[in-house]
Protein backbone atom coordinates (compact mmCIF):
# COMPACT_ATOMS: atom_id res chain seq x y z
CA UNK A 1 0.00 0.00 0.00
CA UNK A 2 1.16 3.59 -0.63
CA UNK A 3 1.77 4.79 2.95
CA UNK A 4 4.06 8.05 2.36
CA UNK A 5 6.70 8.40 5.28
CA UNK A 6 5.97 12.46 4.38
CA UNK A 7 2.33 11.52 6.09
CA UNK A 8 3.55 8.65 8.82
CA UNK A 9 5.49 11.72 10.32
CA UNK A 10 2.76 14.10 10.12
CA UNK A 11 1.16 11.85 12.21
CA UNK A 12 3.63 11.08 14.58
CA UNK A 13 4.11 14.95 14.60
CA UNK A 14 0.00 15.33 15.50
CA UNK A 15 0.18 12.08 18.06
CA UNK A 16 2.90 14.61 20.40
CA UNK A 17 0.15 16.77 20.96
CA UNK A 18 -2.85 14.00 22.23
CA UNK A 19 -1.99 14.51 25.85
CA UNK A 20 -2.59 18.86 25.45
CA UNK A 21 -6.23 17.80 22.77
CA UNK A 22 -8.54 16.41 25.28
CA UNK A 23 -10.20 19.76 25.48
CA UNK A 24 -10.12 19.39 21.56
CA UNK A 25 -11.48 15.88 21.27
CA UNK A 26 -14.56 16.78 23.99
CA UNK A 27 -15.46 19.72 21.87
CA UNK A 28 -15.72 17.44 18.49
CA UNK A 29 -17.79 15.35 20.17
CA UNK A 30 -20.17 17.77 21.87
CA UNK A 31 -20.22 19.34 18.46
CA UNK A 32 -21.52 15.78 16.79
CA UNK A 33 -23.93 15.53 19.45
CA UNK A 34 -25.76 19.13 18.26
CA UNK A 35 -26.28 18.00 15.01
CA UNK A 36 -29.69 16.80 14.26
CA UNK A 37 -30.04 13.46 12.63
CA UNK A 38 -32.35 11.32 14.18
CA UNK A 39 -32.78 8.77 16.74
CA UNK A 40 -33.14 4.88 16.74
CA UNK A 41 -35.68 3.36 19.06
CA UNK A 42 -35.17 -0.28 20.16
CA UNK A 43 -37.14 -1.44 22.94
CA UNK A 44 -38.22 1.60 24.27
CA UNK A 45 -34.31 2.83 24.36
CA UNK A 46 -33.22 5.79 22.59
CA UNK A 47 -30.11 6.17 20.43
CA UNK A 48 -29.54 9.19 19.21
CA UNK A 49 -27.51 9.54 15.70
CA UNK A 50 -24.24 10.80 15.28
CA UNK A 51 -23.00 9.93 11.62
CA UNK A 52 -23.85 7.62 9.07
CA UNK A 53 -21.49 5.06 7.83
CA UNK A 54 -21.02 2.11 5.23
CA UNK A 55 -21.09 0.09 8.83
CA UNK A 56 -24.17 1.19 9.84
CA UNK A 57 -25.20 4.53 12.06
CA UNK A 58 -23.02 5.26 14.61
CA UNK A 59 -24.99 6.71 17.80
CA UNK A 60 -24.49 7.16 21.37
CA UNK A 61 -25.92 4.69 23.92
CA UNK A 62 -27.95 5.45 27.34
CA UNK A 63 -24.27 5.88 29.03
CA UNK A 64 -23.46 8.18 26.51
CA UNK A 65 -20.92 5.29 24.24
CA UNK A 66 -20.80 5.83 20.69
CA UNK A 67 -21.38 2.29 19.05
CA UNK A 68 -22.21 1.10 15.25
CA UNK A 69 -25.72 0.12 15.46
CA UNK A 70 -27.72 -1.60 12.82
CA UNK A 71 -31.46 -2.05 14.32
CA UNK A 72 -33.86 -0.58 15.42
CA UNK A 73 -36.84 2.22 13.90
CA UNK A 74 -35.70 5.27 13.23
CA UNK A 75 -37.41 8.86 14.33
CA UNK A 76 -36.30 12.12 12.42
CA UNK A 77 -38.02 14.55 15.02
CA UNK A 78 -40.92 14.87 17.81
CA UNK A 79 -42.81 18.03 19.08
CA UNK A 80 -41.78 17.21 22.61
CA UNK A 81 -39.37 15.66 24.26
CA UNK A 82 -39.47 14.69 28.35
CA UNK A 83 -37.18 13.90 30.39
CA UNK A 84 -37.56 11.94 33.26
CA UNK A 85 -35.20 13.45 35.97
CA UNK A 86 -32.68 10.87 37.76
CA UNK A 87 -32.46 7.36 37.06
CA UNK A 88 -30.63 4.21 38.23
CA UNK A 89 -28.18 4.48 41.12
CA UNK A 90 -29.19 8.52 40.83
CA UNK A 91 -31.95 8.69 43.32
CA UNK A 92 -32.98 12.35 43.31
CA UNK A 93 -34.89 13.04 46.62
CA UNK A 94 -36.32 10.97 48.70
CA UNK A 95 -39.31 11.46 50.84
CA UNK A 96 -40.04 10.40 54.39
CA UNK A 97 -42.29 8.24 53.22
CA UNK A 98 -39.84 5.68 50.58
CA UNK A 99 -41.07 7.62 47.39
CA UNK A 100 -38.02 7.74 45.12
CA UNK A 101 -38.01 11.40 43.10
CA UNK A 102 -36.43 8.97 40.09
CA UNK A 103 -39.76 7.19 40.20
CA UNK A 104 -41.69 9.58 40.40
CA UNK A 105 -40.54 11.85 37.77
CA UNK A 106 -40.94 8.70 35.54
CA UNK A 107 -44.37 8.08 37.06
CA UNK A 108 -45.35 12.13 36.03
CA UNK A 109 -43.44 11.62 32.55
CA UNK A 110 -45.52 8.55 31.26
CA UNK A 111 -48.75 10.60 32.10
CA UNK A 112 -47.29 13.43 30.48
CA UNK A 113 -46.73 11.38 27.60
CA UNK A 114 -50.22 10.25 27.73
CA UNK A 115 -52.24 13.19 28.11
CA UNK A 116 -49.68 15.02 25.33
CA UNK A 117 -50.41 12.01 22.79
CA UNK A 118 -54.03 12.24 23.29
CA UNK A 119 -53.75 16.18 22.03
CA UNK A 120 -52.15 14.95 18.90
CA UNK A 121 -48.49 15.92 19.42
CA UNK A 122 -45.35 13.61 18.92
CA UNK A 123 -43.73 12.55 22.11
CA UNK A 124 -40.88 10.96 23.16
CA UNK A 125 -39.27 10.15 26.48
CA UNK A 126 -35.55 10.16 26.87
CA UNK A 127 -36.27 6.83 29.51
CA UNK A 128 -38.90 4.54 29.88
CA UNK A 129 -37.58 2.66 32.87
CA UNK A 130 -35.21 3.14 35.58
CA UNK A 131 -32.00 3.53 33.56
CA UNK A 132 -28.50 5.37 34.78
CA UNK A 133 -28.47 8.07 32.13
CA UNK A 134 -25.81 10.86 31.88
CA UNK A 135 -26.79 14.49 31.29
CA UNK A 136 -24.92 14.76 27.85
CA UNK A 137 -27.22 11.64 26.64
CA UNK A 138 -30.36 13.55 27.72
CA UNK A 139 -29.43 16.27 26.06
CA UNK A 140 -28.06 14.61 22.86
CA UNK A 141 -31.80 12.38 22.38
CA UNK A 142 -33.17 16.50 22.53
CA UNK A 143 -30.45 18.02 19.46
CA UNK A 144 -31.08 15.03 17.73
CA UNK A 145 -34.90 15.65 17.34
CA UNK A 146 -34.59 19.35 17.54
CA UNK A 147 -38.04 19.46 19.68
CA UNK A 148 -40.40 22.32 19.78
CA UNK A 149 -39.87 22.19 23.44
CA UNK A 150 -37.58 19.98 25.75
CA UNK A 151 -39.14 19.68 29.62
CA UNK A 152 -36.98 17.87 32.37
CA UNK A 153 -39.26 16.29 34.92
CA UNK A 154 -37.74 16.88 38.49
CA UNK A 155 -39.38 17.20 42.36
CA UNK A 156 -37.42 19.15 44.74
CA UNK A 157 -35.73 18.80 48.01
CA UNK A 158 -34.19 20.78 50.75
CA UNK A 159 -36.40 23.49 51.73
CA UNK A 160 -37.54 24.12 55.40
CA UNK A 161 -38.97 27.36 55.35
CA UNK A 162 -42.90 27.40 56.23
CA UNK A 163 -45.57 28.90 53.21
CA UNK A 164 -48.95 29.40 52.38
CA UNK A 165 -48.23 28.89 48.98
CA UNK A 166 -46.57 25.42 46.94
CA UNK A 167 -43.31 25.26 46.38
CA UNK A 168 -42.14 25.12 42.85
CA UNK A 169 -39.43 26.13 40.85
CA UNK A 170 -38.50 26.29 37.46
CA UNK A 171 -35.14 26.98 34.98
CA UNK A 172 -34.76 27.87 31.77
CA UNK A 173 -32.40 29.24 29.65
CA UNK A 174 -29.72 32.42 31.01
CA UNK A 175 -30.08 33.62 26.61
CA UNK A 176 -33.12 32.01 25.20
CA UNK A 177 -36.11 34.49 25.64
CA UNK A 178 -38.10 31.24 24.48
CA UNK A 179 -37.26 29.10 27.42
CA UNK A 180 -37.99 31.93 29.83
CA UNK A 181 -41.64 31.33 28.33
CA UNK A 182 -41.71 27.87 28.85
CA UNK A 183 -40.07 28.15 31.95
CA UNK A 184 -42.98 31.29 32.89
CA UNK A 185 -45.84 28.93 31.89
CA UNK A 186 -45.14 25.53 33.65
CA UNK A 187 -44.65 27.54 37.08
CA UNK A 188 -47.70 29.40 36.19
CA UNK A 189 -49.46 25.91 35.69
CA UNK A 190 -47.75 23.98 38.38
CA UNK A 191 -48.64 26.38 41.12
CA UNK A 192 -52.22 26.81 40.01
CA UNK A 193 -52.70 22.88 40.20
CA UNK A 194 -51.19 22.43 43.67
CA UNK A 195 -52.42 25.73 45.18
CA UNK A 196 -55.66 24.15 45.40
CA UNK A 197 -54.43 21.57 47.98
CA UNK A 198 -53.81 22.46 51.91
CA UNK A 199 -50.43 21.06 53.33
CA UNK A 200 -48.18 22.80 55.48
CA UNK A 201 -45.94 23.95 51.96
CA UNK A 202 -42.41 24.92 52.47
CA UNK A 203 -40.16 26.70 49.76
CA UNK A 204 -37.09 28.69 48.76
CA UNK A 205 -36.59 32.47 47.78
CA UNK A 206 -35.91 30.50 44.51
CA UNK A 207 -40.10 29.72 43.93
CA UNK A 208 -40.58 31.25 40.19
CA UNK A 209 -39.57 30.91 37.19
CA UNK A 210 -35.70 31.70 36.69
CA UNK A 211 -32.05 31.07 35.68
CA UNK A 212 -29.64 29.40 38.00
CA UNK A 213 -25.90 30.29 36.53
CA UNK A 214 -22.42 28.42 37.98
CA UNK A 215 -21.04 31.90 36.85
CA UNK A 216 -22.42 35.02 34.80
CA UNK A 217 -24.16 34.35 31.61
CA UNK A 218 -23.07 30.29 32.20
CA UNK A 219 -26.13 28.27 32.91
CA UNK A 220 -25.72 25.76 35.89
CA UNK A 221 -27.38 22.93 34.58
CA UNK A 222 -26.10 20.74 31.88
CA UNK A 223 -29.38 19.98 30.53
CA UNK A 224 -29.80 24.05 29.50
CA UNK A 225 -26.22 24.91 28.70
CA UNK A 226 -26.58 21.79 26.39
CA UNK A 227 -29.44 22.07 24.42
CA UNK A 228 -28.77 26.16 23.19
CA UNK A 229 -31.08 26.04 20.57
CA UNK A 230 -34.17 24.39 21.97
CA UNK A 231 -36.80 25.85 24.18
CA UNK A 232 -35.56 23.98 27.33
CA UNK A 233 -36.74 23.84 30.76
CA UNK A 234 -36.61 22.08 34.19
CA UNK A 235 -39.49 22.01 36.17
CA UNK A 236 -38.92 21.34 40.34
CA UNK A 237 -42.16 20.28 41.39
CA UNK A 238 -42.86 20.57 45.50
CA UNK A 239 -40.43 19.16 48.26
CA UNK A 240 -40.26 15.91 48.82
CA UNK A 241 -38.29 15.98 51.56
CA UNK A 242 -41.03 18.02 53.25
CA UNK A 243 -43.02 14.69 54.56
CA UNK A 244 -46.59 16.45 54.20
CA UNK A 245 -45.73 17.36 50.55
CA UNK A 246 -44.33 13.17 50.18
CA UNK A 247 -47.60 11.80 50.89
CA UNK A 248 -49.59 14.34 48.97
CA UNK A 249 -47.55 13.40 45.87
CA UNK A 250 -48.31 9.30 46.52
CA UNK A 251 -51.69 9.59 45.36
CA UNK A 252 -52.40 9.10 41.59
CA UNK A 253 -54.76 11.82 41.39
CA UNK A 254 -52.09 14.51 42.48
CA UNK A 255 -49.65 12.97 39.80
CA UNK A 256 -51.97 13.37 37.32
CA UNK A 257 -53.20 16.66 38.30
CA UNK A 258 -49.50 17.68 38.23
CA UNK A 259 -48.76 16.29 34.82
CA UNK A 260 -52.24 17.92 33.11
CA UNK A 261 -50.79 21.04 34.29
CA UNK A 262 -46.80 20.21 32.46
CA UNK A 263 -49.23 18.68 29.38
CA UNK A 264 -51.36 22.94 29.69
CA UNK A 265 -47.93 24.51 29.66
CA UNK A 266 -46.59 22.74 27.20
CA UNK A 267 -49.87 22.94 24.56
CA UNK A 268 -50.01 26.74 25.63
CA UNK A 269 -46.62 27.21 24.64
CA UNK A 270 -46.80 25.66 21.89
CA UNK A 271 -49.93 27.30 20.53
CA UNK A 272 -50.27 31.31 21.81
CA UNK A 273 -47.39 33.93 22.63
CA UNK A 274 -48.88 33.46 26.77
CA UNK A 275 -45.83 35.19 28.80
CA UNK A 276 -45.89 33.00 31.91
CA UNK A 277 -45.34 34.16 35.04
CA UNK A 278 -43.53 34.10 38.38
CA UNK A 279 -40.46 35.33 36.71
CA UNK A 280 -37.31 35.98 39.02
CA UNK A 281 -34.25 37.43 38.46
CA UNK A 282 -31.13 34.66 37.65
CA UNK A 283 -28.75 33.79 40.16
CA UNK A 284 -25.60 32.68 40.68
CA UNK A 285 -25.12 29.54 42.33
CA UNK A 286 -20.72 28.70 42.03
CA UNK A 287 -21.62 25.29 43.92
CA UNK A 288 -23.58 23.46 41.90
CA UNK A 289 -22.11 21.58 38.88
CA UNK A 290 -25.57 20.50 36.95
CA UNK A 291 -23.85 17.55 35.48
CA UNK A 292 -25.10 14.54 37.14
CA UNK A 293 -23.22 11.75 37.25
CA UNK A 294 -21.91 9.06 34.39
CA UNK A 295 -19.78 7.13 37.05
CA UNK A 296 -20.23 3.64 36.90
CA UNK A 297 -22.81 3.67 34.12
CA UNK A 298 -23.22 0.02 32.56
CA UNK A 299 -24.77 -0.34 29.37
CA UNK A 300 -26.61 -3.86 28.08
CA UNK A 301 -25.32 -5.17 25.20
CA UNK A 302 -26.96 -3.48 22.30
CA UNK A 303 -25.49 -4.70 18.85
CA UNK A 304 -23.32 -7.57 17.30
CA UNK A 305 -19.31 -8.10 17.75
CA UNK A 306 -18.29 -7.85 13.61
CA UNK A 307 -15.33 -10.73 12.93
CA UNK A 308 -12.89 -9.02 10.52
CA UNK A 309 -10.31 -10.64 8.53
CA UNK A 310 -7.15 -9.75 6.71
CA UNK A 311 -4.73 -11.62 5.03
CA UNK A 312 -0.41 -11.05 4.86
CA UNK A 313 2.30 -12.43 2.92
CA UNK A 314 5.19 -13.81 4.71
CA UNK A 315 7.16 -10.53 4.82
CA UNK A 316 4.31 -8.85 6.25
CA UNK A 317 3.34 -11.25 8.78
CA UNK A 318 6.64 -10.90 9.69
CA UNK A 319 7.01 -8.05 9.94
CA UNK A 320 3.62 -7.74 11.75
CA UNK A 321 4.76 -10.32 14.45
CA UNK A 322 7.90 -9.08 15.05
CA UNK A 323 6.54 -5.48 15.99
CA UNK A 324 3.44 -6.67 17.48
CA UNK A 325 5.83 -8.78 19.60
CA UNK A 326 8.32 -5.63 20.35
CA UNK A 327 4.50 -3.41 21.81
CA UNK A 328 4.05 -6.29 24.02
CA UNK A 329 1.12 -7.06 22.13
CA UNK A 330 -0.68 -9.81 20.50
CA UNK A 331 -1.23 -9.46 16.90
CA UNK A 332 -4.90 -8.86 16.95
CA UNK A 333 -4.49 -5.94 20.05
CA UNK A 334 -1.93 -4.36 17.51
CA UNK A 335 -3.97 -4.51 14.72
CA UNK A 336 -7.22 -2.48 16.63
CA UNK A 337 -4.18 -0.25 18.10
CA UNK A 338 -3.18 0.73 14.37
CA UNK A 339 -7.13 1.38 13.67
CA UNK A 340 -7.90 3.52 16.53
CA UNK A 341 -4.70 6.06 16.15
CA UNK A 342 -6.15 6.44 13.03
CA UNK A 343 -9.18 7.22 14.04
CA UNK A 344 -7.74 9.76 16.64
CA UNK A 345 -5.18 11.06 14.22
CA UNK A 346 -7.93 12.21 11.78
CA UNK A 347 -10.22 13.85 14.86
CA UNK A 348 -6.74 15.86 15.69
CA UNK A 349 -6.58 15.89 12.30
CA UNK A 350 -9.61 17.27 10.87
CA UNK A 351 -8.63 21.00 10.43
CA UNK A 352 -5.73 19.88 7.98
CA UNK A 353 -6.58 20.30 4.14
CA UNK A 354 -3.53 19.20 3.33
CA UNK A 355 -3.83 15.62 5.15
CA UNK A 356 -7.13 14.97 2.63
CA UNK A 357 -5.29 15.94 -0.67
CA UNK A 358 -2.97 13.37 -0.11
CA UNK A 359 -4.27 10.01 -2.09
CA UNK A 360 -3.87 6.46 -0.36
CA UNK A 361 -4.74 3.54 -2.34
CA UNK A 362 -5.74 0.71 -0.39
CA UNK A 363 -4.46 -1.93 1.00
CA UNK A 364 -3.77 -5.84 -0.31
CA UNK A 365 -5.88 -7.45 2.15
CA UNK A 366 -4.82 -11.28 0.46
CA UNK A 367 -2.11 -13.95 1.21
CA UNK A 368 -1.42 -17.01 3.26
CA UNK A 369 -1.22 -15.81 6.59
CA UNK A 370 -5.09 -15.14 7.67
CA UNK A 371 -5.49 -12.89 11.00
CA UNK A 372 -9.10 -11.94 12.19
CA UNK A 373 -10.05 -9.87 15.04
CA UNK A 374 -13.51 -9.75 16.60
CA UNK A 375 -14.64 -5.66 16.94
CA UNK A 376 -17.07 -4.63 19.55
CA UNK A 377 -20.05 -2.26 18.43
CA UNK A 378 -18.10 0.06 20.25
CA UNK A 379 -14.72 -0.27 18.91
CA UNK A 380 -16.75 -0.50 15.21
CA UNK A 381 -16.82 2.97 15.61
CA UNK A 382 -13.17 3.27 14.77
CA UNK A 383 -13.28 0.95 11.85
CA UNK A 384 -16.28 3.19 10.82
CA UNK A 385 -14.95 6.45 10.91
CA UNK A 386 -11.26 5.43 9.01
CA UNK A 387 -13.21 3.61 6.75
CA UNK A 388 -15.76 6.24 5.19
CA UNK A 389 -12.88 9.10 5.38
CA UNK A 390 -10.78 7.06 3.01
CA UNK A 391 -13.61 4.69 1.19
CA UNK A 392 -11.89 1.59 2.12
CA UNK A 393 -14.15 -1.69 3.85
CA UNK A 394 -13.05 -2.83 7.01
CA UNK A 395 -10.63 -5.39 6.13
CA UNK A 396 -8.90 -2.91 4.03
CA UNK A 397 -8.64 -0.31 6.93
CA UNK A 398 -7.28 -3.14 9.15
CA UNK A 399 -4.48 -3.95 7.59
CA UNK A 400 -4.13 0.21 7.30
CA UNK A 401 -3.55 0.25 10.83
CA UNK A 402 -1.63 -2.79 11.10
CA UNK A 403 0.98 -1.09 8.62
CA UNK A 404 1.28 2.07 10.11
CA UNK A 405 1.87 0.50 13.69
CA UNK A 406 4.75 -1.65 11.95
CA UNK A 407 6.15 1.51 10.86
CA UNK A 408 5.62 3.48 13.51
CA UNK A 409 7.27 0.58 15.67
CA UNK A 410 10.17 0.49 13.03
CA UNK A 411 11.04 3.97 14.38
CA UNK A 412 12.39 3.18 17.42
């Protein structure tokens, strides 16, 4: 294969400057993630797309790992998206009483769901069940689908102060005058369903409608600062860790009380210019991260391993061993190695005109020494990527990587 040494440098020259590009490489990706493509459903699980390949779509799992994925249905775009606050080992509040904030902002979302549905808008959920979900998934299902309006389902916790009036409070957007609307009409609709009802309330100087910023013009929470371009908001329903507020949200006619008046806000939003109300001014809060938490996420296994094989004459496979041998490597490690510097050289890469005038024919994937190595959906997203920049199938890309690790070992 023509390989140039001009271009094996290049890279090596790039491949210095991996340990200073992680800022780099997180901004590609949160870039990908903004682009609206799609999502696949499978189950009830959403994938949101991040590129297309001859492999198959490459998307982003519930913990937020991009895999090649081949099934599923796909969805170009909703009206609405929900999201179900919490999930898995991230509780939320808990009352008193045992109820989980997770399950009940899942509880809240379904109806939600329901009473949207019945309206005739397009709905989807970003979980269905009690799944650990990071923020940057969340938000990735929403830029997929580019919704007319994003809601995040929460219940709140903390507050001790004594009120005649619900506790409820409500974030949107430091920038978008849209969110503030959204924002504006769920507390509107929130407090007029629970006002109603006579517990002894407790709240914050926080109850309204506002912006909570980790530093000025920087909203706090992930889902807002994520999702720039969609009407976004997070509603903070009651306290739960106010025990008379706990029980009153146990019974089923409360729940759906509370999500007829998300489903009003939403439909209201959606349909007039309404203001809102309860607006407050933003504040600064330099505690709070608004990430949540991807630690220990654990996905289920959601697509096929791919087997791919290549074939070297005896020089090669010589050579191949030898080097492999010299990493401390067996031959099929060194052959994914080669594959995913690729990939990373042509992220680090992807500024460089000059890198994509430069023609490489591919590879001769035939000869008597056969070597196949079994790729994970995830580590198919490697194989992918190298493969559509340069049009080559997966056996041809390789053996790509396979020679440039040879090389690259050869330097030494």
């Amino acid at each position: 294969m023509r390989f140039s040494s001009k271009r094996i440098i290049k890279f090596i020259t790039v491949a210095v400057s991996i340990v200073l590009s992680f800022s780099l490489l997180s901004t590609v990706n949160a870039a990908s993630s903004t682009v609206s493509m799609g999502v696949m459903l499978e189950d009830g699980v959403v994938f949101p797309i991040v590129e297309e390949t001859a492999l198959g779509k490459i998307v982003t799992t519930p913990c937020n790992t991009e895999i090649v994925y081949n099934s599923g249905e796909l969805l170009e775009t909703v009206d609405v998206v929900i999201d179900p606050g919490h999930g898995g080992p991230e509780t939320g509040s808990v009352g008193a009483n045992g109820l989980v904030e997770r399950d009940l902002n899942l509880i809240v979302a379904l109806l939600v769901e329901k009473e949207l549905a019945s309206m005739g808008y397009t709905v989807l959920l970003t979980r269905r069940t009690d799944l650990h979900m990071p923020i940057r998934q969340r938000t990735a299902i929403a830029n997929a689908l580019s919704p007319k309006a994003f809601v995040s389902i929460h219940h709140n916790g903390g507050a001790q102060r004594r009120s005649d009036v619900p506790g409820t409070e409500v974030f949107h957007h430091v920038e978008n005058l849209e969110s503030k609307r959204l924002a504006g009409l769920l507390f509107e609709e929130i407090f007029e369903a629970f006002k109603n009802y006579w517990v002894p309330w407790v709240n914050t100087v926080h109850n309204g409608a506002s912006s909570r910023l980790s530093e000025p013009g920087r909203d706090a929470y992930g889902i807002l600062r994520n999702t720039p371009a969609i009407p976004s908001a997070i509603a903070e329903a009651l306290y739960l860790s106010n025990p008379p507020e706990a029980e009153l949200m146990m019974l089923p006619e409360v729940q759906e009380n509370e999500a007829k008046a998300i489903t009003r806000a939403i439909h209201r939003f959606i349909t007039t210019s309404d203001p809102g109300s309860g607006f407050k001014p933003s504040f600064i809060d330099g505690v709070m991260t608004g990430t949540g938490s991807a630690r220990g996420c654990v996905d289920s296994k959601h697509e096929q391993d791919l087997k791919v094989t290549v074939a070297y004459d005896n020089d090669e496979f010589a050579s191949l061993t030898s080097a492999a041998q010299k990493a401390g490597m067996s031959i099929e490690e060194f052959q994914m190695f080669g594959v995913h510097a690729l990939d990373l050289f042509l992220k680090l890469d992807s500024g460089d005109n000059s890198l994509e005038q430069e023609e490489i024919s591919a590879p001769s994937i035939t000869g008597s020494n056969v070597s196949s190595v079994e790729w994970t959906a995830e580590s198919q997203v490697a194989l992918a990527r190298v493969g559509a920049k340069y049009g080559f199938n997966s056996s041809e890309v390789q053996k790509m990587g396979a020679t440039l690790m040879v090389f690259l070992t050869s330097l030494e």
